[in-house]
Protein backbone atom coordinates (compact mmCIF):
# COMPACT_ATOMS: atom_id res chain seq x y z
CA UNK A 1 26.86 2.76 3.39
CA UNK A 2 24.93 0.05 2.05
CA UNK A 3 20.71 0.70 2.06
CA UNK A 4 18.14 -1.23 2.26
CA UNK A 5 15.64 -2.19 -0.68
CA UNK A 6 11.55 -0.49 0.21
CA UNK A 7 8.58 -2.79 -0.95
CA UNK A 8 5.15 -2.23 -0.52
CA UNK A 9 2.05 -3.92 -1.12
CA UNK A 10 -1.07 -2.20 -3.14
CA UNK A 11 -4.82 -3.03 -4.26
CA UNK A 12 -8.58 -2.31 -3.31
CA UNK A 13 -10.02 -4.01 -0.17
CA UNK A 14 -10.32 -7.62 -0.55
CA UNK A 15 -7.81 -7.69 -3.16
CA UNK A 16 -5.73 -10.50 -0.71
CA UNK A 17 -2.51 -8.32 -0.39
CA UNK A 18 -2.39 -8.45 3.67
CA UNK A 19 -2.82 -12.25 2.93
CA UNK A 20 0.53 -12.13 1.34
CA UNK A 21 2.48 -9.93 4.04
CA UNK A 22 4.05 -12.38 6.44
CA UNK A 23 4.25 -14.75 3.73
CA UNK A 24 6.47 -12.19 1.69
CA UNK A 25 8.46 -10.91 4.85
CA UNK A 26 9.59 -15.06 5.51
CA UNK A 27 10.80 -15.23 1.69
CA UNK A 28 12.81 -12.02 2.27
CA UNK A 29 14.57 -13.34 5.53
CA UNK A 30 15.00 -16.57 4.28
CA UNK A 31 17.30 -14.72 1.43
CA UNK A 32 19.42 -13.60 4.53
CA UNK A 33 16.99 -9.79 4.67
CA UNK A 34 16.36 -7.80 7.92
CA UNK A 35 12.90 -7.41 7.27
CA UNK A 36 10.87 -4.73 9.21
CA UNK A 37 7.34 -5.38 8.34
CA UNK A 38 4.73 -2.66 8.75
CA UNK A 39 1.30 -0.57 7.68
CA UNK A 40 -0.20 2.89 6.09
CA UNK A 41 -2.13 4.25 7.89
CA UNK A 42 -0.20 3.06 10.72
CA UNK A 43 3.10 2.20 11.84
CA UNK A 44 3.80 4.70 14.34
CA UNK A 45 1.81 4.83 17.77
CA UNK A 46 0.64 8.41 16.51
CA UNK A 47 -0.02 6.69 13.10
CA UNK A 48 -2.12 3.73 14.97
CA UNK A 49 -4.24 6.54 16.32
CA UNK A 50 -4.81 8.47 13.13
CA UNK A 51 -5.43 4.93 11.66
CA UNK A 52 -8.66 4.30 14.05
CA UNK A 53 -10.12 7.60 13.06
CA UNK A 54 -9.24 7.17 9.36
CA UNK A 55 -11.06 3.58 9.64
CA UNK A 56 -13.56 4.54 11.82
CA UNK A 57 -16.79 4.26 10.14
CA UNK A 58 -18.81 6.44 12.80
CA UNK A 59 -16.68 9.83 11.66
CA UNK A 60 -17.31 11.82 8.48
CA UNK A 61 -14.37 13.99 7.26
CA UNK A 62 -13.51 15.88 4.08
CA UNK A 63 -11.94 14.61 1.56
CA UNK A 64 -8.83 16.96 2.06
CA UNK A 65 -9.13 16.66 5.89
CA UNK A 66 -8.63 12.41 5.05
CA UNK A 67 -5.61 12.83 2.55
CA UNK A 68 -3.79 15.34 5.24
CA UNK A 69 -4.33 13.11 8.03
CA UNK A 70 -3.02 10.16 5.59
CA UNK A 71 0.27 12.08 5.08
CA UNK A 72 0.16 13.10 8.33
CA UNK A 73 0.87 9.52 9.50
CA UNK A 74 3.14 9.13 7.26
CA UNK A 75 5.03 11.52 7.61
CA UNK A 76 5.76 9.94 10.96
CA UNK A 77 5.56 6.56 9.68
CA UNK A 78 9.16 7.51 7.34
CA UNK A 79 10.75 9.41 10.29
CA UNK A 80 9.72 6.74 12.86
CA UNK A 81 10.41 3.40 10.83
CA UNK A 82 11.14 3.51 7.30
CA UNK A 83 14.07 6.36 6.91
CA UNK A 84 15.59 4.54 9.80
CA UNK A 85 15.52 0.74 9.22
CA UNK A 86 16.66 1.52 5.44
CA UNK A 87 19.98 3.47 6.50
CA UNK A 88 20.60 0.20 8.61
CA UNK A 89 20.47 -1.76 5.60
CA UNK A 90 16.96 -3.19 6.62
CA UNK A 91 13.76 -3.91 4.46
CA UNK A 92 11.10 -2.64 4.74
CA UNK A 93 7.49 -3.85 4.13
CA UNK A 94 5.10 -1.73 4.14
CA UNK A 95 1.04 -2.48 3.57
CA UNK A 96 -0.16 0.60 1.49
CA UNK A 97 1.91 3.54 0.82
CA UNK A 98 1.62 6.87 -1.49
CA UNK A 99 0.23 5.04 -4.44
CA UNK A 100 -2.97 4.42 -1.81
CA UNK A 101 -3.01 7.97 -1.40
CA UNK A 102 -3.76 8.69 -5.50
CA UNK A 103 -5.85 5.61 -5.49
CA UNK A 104 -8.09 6.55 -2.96
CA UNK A 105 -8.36 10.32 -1.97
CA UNK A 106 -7.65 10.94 -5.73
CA UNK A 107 -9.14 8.20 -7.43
CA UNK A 108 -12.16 6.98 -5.42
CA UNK A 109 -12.66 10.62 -3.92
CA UNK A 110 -12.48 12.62 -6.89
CA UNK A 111 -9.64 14.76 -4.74
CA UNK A 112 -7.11 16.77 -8.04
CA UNK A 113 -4.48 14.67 -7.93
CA UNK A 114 -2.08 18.06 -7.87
CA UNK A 115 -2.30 18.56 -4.42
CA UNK A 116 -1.45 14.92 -3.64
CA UNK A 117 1.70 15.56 -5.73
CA UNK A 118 2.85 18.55 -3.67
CA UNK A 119 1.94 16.65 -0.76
CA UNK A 120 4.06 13.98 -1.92
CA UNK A 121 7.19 15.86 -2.78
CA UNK A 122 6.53 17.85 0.67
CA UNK A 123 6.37 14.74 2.89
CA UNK A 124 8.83 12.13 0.89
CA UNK A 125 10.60 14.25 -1.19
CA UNK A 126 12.42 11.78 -4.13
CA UNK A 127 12.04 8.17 -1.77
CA UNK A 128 9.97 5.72 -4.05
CA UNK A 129 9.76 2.57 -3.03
CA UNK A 130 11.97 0.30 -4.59
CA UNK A 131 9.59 -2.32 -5.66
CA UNK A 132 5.66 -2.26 -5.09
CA UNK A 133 3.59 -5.09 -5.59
CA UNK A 134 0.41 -4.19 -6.74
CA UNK A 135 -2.53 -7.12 -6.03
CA UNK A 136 -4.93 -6.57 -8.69
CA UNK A 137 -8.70 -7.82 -8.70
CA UNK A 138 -12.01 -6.76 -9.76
CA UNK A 139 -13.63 -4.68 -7.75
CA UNK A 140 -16.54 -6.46 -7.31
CA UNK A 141 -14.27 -9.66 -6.80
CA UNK A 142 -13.11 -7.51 -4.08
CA UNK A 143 -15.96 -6.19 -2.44
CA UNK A 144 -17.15 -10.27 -1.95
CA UNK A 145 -14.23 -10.95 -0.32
CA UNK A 146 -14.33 -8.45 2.19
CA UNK A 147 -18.26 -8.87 2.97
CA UNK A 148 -17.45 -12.28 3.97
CA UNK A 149 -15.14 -10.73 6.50
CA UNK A 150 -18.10 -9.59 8.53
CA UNK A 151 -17.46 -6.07 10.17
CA UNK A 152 -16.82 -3.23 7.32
CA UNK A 153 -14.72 0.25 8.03
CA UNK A 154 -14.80 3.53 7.37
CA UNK A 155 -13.48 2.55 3.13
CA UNK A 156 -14.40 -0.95 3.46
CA UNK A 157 -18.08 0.09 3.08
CA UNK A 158 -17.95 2.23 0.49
CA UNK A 159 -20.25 1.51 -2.86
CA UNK A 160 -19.01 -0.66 -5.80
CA UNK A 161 -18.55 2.76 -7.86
CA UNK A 162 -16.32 4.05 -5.55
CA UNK A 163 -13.88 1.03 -6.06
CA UNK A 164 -14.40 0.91 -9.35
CA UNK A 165 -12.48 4.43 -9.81
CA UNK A 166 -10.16 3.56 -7.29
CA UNK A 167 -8.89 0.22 -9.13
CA UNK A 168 -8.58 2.36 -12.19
CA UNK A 169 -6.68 5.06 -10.39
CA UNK A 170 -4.14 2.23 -9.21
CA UNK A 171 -3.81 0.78 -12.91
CA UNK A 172 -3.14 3.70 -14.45
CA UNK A 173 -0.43 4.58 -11.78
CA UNK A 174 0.77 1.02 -12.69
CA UNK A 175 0.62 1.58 -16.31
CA UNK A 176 2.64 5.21 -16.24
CA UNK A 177 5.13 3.73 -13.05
CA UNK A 178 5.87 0.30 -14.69
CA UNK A 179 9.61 -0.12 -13.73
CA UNK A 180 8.44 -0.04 -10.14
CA UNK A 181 5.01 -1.12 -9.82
CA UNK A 182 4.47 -4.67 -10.82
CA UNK A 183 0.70 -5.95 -11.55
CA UNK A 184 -0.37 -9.77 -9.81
CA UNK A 185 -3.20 -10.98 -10.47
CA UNK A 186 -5.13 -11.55 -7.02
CA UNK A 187 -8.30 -13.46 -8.74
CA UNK A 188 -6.59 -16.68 -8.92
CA UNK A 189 -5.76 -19.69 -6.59
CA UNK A 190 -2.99 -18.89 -3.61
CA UNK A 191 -0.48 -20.95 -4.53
CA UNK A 192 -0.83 -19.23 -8.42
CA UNK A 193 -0.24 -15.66 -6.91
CA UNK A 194 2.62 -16.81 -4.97
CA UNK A 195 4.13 -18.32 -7.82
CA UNK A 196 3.76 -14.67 -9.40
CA UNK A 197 4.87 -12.94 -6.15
CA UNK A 198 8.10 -14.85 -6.12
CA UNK A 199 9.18 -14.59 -9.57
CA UNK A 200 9.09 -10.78 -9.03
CA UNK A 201 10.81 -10.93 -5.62
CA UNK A 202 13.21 -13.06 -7.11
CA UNK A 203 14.23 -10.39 -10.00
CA UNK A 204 14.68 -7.62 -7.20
CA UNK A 205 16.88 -10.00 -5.44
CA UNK A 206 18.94 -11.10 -8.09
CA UNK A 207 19.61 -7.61 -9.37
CA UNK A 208 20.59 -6.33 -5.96
């Protein structure tokens, strides 16, 4: 039975890659794709509701307690939506996936990346996604972009250090994963990172 391609979308806060979403999701079905488009933490109605407390900037958790409750949702998230809609030959976009995970609980919380890899295997198993996008800008780039969005969460308001290590945790994940994570650079005009975005969508397409 034929299955259906995975692509997600990476980068710190501010980095522009939920700009890109519905933008990327039209290109897809325009190419004749069933696209189902969805988020990490999220997805699910339980994920939704592990989302607000994840986000919620009122709640202090450990570090562990956050990456469990981040596989925790998706662990429904793939049972729910993704495992599904690929077996039907769907698409699926997804905002965020494991590679937030080891950018954030490992990277910008300083959490040994080990567990996240038995966490990983335990939850997903061998699924990768097929493609992932990852929107790359500096992190203090990033941190303007989102403070001109007003009202911070839980992450959002985190200090510049703190994104600092997590843009280096996703680069190096880029740099060591290259055949499936693809770097755009997100500080440059819209139509410029489009250009980019297509050209990479394109390849995946083609090679189908």
């Amino acid at each position: 039975m034929k299955q259906g391609k995975f692509i997600t979308l990476e980068g710190i806060d501010g980095a522009g890659k939920s700009t890109q979403l519905a933008w990327i999701a039209e290109l897809l079905q325009r190419a004749g794709k069933r696209v189902v488009v969805s988020r990490e933490p999220g997805g699910t109605a339980l994920g939704e509701q592990l989302r607000a407390l994840l986000l919620d900037k009122s709640i202090t958790m450990h570090a562990e307690t956050e990456t469990l409750l981040m596989f925790a949702a998706r662990r429904e998230h793939l049972d729910k939506v993704i495992l599904p809609a690929l077996a039907q030959d769907q698409w699926v976009l997804s905002d965020r996936f494991t590679d937030a995970s080891f950018a954030y609980q490992s990277g910008g919380r300083g959490l040994n990346s080990a567990k996240l890899d038995i966490l990983e295997q335990w939850v997903q198993g061998t699924l990768q996604p097929d493609l992932t996008l990852y929107f790359d800008v500096p992190a203090d780039v990033g941190q303007q972009r989102v403070s001109r969005g007003g009202v911070v969460d839980r992450f959002e308001q985190e200090q510049a250090d703190f994104f600092l290590r997590v843009r280096a945790a996703y680069l190096d994940r880029a740099q060591r994963f290259s055949d499936r994570i693809k770097i755009i650079d997100s500080n440059r005009s819209l139509p410029e990172v489009k250009a980019a975005v297509e050209q990479v969508l394109q390849s995946l397409l083609h090679h189908e």
